[in-house]
N, C-alpha and C. Protein backbone atom coordinates (compact mmCIF):
# COMPACT_ATOMS: atom_id res chain seq x y z
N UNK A 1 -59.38 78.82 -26.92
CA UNK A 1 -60.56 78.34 -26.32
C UNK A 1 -61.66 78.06 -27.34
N UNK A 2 -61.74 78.96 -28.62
CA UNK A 2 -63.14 79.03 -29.20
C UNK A 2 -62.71 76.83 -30.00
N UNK A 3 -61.33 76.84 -29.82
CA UNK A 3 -61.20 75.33 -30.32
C UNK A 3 -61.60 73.99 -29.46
N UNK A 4 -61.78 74.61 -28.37
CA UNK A 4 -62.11 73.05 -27.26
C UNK A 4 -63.81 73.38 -27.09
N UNK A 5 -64.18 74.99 -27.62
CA UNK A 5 -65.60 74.72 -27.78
C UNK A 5 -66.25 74.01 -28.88
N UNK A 6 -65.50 74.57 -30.28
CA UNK A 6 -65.98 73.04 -31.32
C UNK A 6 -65.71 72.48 -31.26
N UNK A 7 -64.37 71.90 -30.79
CA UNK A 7 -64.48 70.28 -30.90
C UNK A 7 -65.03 69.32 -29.44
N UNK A 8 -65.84 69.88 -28.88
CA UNK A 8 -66.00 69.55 -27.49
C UNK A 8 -66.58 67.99 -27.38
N UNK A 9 -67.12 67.52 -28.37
CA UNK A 9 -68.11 66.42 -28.38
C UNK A 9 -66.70 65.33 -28.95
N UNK A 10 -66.23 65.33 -29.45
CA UNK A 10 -65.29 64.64 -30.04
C UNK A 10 -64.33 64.40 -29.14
N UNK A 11 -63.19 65.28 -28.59
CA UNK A 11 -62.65 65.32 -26.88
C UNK A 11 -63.21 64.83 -26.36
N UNK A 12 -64.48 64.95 -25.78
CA UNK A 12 -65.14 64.04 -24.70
C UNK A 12 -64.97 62.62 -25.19
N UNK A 13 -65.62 62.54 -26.33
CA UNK A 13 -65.10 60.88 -26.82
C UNK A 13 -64.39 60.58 -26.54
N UNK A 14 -62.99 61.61 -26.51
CA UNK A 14 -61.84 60.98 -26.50
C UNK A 14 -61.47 60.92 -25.55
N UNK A 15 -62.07 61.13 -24.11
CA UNK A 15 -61.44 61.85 -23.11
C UNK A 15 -62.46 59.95 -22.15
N UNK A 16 -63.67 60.17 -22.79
CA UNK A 16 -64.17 58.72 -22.40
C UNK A 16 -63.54 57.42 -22.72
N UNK A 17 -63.18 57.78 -24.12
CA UNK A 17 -62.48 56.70 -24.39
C UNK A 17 -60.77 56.28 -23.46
N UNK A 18 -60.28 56.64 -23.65
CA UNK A 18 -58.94 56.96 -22.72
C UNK A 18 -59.26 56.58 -21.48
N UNK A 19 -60.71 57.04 -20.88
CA UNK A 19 -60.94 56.23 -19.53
C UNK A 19 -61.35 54.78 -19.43
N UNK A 20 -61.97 54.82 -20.76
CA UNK A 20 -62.05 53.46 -20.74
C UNK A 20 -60.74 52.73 -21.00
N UNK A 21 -60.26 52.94 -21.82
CA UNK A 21 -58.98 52.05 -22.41
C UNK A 21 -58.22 51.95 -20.95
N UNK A 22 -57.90 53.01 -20.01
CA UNK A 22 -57.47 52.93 -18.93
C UNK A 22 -58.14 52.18 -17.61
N UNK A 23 -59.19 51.99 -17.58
CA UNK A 23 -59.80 51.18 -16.66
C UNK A 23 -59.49 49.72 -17.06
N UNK A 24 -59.90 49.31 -18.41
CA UNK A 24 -59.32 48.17 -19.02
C UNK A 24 -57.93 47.96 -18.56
N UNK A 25 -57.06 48.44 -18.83
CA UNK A 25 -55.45 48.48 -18.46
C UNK A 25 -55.45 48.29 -17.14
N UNK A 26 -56.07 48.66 -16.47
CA UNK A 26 -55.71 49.02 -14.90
C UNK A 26 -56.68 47.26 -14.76
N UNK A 27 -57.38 46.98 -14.88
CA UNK A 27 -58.42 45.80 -15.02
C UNK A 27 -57.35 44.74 -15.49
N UNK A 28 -56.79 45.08 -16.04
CA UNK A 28 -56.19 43.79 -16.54
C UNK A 28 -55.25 43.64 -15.54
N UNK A 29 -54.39 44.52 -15.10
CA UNK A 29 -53.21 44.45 -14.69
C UNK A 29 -53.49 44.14 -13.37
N UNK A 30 -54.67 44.66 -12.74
CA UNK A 30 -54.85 43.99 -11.11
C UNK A 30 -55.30 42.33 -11.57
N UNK A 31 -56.36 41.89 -12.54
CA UNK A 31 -56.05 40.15 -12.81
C UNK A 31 -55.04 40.19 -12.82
N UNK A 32 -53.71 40.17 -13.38
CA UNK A 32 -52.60 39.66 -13.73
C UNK A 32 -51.65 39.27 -12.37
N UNK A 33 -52.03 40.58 -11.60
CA UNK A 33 -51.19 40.76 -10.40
C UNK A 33 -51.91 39.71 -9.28
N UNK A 34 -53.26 39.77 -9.38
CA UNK A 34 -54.26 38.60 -8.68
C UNK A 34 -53.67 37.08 -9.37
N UNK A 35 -53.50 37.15 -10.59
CA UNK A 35 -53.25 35.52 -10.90
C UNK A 35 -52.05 35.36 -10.28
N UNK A 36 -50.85 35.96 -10.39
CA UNK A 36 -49.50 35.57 -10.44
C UNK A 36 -49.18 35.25 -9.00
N UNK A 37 -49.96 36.55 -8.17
CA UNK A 37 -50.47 35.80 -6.35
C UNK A 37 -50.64 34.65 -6.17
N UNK A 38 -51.72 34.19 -7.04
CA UNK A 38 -52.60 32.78 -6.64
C UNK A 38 -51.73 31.66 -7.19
N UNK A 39 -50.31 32.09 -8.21
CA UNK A 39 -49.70 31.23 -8.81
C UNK A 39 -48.71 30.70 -8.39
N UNK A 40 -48.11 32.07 -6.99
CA UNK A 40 -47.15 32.13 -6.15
C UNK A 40 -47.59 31.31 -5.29
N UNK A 41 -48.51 31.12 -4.72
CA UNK A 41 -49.77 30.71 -3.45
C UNK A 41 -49.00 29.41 -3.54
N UNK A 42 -49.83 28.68 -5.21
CA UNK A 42 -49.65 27.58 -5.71
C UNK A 42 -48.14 26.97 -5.21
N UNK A 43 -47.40 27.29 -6.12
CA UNK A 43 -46.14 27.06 -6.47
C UNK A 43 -45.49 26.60 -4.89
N UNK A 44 -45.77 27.83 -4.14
CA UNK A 44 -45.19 27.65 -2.74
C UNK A 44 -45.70 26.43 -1.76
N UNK A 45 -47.09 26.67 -2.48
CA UNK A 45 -47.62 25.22 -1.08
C UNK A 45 -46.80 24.09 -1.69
N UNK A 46 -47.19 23.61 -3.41
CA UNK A 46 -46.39 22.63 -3.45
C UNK A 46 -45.14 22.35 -3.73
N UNK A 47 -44.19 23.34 -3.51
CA UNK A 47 -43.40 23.62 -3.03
C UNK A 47 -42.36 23.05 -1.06
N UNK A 48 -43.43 23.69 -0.37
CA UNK A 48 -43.64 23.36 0.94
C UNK A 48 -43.84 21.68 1.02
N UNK A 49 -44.83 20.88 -0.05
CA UNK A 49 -45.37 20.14 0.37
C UNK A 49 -44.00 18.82 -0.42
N UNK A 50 -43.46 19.10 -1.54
CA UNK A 50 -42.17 18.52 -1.75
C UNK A 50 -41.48 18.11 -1.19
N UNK A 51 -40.49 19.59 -0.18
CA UNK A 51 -39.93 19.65 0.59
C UNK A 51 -39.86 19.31 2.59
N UNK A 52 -41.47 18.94 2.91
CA UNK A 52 -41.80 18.26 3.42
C UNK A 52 -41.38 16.20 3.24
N UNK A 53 -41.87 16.19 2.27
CA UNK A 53 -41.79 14.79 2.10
C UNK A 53 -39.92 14.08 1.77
N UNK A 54 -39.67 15.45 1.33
CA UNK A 54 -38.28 14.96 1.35
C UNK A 54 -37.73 14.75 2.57
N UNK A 55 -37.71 15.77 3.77
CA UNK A 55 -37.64 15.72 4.78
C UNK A 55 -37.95 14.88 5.43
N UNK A 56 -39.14 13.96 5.22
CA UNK A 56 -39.92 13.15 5.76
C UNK A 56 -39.51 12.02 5.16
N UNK A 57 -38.56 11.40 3.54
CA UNK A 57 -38.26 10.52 3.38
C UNK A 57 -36.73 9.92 3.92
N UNK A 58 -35.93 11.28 4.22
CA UNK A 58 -34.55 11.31 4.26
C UNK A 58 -34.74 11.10 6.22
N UNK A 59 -35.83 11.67 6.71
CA UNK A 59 -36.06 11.07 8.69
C UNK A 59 -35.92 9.45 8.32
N UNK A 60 -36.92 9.04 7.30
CA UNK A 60 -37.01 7.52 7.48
C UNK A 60 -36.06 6.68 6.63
N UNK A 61 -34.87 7.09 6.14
CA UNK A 61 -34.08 6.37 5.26
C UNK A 61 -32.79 6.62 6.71
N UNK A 62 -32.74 7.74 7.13
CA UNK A 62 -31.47 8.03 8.45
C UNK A 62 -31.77 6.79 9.43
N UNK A 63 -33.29 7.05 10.05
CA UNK A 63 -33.48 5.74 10.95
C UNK A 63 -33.55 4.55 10.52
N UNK A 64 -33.52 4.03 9.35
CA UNK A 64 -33.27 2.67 8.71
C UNK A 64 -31.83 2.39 8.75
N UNK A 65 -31.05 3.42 8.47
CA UNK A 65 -29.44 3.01 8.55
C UNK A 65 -29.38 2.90 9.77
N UNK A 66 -29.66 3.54 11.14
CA UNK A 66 -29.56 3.97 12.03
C UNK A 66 -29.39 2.54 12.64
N UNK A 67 -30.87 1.81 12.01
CA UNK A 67 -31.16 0.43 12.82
C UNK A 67 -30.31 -0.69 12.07
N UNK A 68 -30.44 -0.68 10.95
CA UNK A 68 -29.54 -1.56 10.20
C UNK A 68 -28.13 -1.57 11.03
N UNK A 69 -27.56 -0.30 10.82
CA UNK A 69 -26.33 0.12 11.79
C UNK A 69 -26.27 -0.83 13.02
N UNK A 70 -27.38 -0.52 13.92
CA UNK A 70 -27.41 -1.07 15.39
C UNK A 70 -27.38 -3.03 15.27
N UNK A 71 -27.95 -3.24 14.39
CA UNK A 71 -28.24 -4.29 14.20
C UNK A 71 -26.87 -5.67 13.43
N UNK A 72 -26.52 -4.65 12.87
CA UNK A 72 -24.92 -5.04 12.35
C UNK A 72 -24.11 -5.08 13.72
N UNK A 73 -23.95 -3.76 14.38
CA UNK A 73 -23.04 -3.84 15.16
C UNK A 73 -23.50 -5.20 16.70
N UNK A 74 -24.56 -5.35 16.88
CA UNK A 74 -25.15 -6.15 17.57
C UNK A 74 -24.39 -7.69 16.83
N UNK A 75 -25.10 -7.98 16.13
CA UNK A 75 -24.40 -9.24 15.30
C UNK A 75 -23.05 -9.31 15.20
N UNK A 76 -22.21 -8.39 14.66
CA UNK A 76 -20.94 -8.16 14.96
C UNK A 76 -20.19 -8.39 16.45
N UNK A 77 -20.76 -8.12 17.78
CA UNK A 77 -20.36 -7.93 18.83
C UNK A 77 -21.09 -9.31 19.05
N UNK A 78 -22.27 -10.35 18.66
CA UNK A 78 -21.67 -11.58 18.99
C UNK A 78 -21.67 -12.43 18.47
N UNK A 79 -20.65 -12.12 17.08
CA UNK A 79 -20.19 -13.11 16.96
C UNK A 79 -18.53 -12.78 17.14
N UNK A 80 -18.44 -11.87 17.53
CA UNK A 80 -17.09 -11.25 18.54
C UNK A 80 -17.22 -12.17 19.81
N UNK A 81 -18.04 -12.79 20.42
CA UNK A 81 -18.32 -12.92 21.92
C UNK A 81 -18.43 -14.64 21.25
N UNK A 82 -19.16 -14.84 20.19
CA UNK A 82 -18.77 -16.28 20.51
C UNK A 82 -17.27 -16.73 19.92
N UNK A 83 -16.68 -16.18 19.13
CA UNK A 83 -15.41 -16.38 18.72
C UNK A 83 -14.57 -16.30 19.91
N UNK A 84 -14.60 -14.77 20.12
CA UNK A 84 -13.48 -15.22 21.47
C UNK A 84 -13.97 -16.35 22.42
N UNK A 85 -15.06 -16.74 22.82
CA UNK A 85 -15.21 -18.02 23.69
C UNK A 85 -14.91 -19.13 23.24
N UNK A 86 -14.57 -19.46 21.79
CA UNK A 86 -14.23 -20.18 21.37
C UNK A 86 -12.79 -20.57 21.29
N UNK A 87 -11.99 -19.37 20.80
CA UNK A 87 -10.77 -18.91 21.56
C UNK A 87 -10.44 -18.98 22.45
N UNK A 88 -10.84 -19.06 23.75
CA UNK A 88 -10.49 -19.14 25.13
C UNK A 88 -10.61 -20.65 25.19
N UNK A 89 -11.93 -21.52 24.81
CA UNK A 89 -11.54 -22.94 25.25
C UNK A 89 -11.18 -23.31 24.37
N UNK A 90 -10.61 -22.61 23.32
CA UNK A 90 -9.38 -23.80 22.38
C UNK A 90 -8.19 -23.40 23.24
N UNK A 91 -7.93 -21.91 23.47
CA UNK A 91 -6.92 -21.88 24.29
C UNK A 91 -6.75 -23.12 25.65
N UNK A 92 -7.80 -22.45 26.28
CA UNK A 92 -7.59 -23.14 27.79
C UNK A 92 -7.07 -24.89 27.09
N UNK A 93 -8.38 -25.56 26.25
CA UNK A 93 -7.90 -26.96 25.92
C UNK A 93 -6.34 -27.10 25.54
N UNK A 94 -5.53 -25.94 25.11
CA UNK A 94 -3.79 -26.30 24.16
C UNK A 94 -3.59 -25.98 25.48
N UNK A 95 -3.97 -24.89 26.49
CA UNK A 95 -2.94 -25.19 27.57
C UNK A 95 -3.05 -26.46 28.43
N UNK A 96 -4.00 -26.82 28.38
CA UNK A 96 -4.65 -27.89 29.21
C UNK A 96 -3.31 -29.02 28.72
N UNK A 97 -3.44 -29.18 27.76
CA UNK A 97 -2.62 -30.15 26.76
C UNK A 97 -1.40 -30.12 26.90
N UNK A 98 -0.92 -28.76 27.13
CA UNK A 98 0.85 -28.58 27.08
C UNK A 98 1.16 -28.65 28.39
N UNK A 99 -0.24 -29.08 29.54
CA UNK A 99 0.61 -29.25 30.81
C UNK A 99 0.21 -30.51 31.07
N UNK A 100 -0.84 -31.43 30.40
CA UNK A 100 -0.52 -33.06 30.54
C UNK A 100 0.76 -33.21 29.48
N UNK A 101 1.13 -32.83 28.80
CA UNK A 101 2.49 -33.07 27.56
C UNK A 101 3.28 -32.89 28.91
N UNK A 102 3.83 -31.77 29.16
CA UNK A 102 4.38 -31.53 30.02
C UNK A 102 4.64 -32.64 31.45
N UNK A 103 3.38 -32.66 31.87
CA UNK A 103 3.49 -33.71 33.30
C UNK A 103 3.96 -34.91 32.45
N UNK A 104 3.71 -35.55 31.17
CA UNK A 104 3.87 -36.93 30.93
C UNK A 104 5.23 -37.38 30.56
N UNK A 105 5.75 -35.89 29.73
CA UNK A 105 7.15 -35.61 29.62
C UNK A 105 7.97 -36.07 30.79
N UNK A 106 7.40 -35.16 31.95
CA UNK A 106 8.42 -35.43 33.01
C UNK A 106 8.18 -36.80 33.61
N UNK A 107 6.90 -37.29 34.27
CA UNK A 107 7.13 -38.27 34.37
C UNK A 107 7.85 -39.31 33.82
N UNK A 108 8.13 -39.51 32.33
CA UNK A 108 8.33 -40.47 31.44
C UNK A 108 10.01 -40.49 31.46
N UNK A 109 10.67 -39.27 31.70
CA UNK A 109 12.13 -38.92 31.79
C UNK A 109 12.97 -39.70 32.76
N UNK A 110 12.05 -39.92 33.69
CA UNK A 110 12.80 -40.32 34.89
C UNK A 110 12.72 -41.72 35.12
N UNK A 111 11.52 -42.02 34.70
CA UNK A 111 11.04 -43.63 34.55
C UNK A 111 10.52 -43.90 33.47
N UNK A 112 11.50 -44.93 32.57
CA UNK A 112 10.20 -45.30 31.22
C UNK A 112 9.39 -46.48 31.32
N UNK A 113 8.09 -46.21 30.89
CA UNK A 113 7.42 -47.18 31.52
C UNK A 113 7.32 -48.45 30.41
N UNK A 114 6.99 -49.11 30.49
CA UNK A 114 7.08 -50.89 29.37
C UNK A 114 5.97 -50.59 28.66
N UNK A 115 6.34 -51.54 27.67
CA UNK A 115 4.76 -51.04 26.53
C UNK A 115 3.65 -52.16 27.47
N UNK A 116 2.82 -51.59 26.98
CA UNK A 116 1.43 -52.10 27.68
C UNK A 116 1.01 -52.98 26.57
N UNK A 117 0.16 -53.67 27.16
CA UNK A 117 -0.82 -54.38 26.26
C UNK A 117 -1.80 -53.93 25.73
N UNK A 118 -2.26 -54.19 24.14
CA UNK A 118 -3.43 -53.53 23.96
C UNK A 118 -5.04 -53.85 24.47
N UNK A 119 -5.49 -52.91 24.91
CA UNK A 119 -6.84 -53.10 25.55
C UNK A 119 -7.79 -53.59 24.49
N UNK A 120 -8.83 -54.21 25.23
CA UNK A 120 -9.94 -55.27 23.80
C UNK A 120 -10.04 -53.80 23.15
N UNK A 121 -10.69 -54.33 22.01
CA UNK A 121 -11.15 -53.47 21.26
C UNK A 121 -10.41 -52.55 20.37
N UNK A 122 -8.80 -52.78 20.82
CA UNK A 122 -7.77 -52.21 20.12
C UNK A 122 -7.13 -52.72 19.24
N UNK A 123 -6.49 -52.66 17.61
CA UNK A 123 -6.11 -53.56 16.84
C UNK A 123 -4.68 -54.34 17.52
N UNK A 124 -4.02 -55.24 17.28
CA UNK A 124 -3.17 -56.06 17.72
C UNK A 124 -1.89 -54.86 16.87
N UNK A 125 -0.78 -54.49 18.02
CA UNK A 125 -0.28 -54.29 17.59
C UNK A 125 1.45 -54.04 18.32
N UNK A 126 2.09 -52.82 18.60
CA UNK A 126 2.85 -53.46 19.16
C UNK A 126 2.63 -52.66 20.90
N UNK A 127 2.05 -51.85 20.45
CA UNK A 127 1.20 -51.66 22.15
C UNK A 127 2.68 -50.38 22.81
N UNK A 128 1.89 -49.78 24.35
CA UNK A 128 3.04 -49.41 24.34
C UNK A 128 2.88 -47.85 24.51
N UNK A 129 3.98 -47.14 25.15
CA UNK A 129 3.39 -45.83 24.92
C UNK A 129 4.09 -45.07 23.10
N UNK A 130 5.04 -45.81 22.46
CA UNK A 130 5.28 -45.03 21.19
C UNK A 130 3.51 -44.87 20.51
N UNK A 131 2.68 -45.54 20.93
CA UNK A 131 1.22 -45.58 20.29
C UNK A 131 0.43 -44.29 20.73
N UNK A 132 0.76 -43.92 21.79
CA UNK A 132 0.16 -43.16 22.85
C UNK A 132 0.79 -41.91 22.70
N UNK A 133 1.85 -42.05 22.44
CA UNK A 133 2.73 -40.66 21.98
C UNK A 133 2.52 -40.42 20.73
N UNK A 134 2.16 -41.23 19.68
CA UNK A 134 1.80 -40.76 18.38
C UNK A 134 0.65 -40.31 18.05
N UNK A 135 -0.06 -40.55 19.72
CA UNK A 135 -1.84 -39.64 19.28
C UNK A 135 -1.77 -38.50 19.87
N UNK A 136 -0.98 -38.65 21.12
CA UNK A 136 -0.84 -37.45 22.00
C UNK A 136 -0.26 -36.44 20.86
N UNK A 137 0.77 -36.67 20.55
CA UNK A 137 1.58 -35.32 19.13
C UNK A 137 0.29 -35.58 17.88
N UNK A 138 -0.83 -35.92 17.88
CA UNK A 138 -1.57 -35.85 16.90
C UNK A 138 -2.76 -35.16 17.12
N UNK A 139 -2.68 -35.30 18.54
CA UNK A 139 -3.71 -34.65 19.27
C UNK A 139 -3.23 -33.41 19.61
N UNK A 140 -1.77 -32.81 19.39
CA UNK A 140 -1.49 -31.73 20.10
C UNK A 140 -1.47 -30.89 18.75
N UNK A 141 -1.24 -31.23 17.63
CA UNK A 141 -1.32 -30.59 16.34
C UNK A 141 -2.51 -29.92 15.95
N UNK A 142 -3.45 -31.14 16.37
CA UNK A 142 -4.49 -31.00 16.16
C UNK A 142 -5.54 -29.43 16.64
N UNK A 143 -4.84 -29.53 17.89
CA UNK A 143 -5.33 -28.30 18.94
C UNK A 143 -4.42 -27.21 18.38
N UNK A 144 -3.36 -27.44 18.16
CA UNK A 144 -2.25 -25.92 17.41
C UNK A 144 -3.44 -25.02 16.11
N UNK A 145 -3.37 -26.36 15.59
CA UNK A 145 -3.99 -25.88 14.44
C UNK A 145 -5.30 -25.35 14.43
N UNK A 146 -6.14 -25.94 15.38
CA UNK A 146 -7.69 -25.21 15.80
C UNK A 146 -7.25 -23.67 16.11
N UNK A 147 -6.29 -23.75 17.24
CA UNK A 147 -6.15 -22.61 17.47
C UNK A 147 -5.86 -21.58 16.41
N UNK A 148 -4.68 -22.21 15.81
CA UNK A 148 -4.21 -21.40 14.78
C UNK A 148 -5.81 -20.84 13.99
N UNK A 149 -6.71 -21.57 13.68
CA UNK A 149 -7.28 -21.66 12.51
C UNK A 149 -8.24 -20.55 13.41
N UNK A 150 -8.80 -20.49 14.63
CA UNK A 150 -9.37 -19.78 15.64
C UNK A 150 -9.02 -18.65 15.66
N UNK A 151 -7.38 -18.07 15.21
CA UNK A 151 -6.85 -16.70 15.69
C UNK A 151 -6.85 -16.30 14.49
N UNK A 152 -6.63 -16.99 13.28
CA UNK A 152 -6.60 -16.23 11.66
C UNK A 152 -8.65 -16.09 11.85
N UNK A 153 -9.06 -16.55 11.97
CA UNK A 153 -10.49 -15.92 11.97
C UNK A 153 -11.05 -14.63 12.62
N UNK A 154 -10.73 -14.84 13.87
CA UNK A 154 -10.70 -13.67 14.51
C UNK A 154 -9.60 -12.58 14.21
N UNK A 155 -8.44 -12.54 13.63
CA UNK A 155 -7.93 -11.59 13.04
C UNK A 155 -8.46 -11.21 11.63
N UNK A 156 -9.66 -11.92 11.34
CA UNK A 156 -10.40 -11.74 9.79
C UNK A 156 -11.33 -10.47 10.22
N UNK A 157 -11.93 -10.98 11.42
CA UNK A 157 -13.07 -10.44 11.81
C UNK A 157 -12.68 -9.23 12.24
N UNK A 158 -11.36 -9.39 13.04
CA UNK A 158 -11.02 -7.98 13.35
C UNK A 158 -10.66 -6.63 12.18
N UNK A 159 -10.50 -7.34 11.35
CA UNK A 159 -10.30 -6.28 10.19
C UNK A 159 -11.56 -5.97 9.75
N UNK A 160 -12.49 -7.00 9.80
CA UNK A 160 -13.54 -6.92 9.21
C UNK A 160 -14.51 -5.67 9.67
N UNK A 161 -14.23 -5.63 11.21
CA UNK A 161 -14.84 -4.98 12.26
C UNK A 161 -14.34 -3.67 12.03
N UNK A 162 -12.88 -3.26 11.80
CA UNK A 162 -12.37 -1.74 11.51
C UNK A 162 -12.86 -1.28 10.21
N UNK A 163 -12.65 -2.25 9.10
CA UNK A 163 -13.52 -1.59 8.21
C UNK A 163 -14.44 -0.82 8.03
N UNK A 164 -15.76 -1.53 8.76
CA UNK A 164 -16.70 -1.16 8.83
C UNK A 164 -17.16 0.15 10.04
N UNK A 165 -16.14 0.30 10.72
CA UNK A 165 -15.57 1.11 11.90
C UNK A 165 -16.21 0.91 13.28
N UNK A 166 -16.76 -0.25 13.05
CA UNK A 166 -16.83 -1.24 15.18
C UNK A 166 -15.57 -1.18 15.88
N UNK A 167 -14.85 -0.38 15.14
CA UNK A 167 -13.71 -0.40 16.27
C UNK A 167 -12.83 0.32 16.09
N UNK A 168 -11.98 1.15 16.65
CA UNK A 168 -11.10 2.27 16.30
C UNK A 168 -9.94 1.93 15.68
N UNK A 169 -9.57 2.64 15.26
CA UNK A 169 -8.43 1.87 14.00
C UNK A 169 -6.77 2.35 14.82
């Protein structure tokens, strides 16, 4: 004891000091713990506010395909609708055709008729139905081949259409 009575003034120094050095410490460390809060704060809003806009760019890039999508398949479905109508009266016209071929056929089998004369306006020639039969089979090619050329399109389109998956495969 007679040692903490002399050195009593000096201890206290030291005993102040130590509180100070410790208030400092403790001072610092609640800033530190206050900044790294306010840094978290930070970080998180813009954070939040990132991840917002991503959200918010990827809503408006989904509904752009969405419509693009709708808008394809719309266009797609008509020009599905005018092809096949086109298809149908090339059809209907070749059937139309293969049943005047047909009726003229039969008529012509049983009775052949004399060549005709050519009507004004027609070159001089030898008249007749071999003339009439060489447009009719020119005219019937003609329609094969529309058609033909009608069904390779629409079998274009139809692939075209699964591709893109307008239609179940």
């Amino acid at each position: 004891m007679p040692f903490l009575l002399a050195y009593w003034r000096p201890l206290a120094g030291l005993a102040v000091l130590l509180a100070i050095v410790a208030g400092i410490i403790g001072y610092g460390h609640s800033r530190y713990a206050a900044g790294e809060a306010a840094g978290k704060a930070h970080v998180k809003k813009a954070w939040d506010a990132a991840a917002l806009a991503q959200r918010t760019a990827y809503a408006e890039a989904a509904a752009a395909a969405a419509q693009k999508e709708a808008d394809q398949r719309k266009a797609a479905e008509e020009i599905e609708h005018d092809l096949r109508t086109k298809l149908s009266a090339a059809d209907a016209g070749g059937r139309s055709l293969a049943r005047r071929l047909h009726d003229y056929q039969a008529s012509a089998r049983g009775c052949p008729v004399p060549g005709a004369a050519p009507s004004a306006g027609q070159p001089a020639g030898s008249g007749g139905e071999p003339a009439r039969a060489a447009a009719i089979g020119r005219a019937s090619e003609d329609a094969f081949a529309t058609c033909a050329r009608d069904a390779e399109r629409l079998n274009g389109y139809d692939a075209w259409a699964k591709s893109v998956g307008l239609q179940a495969q």
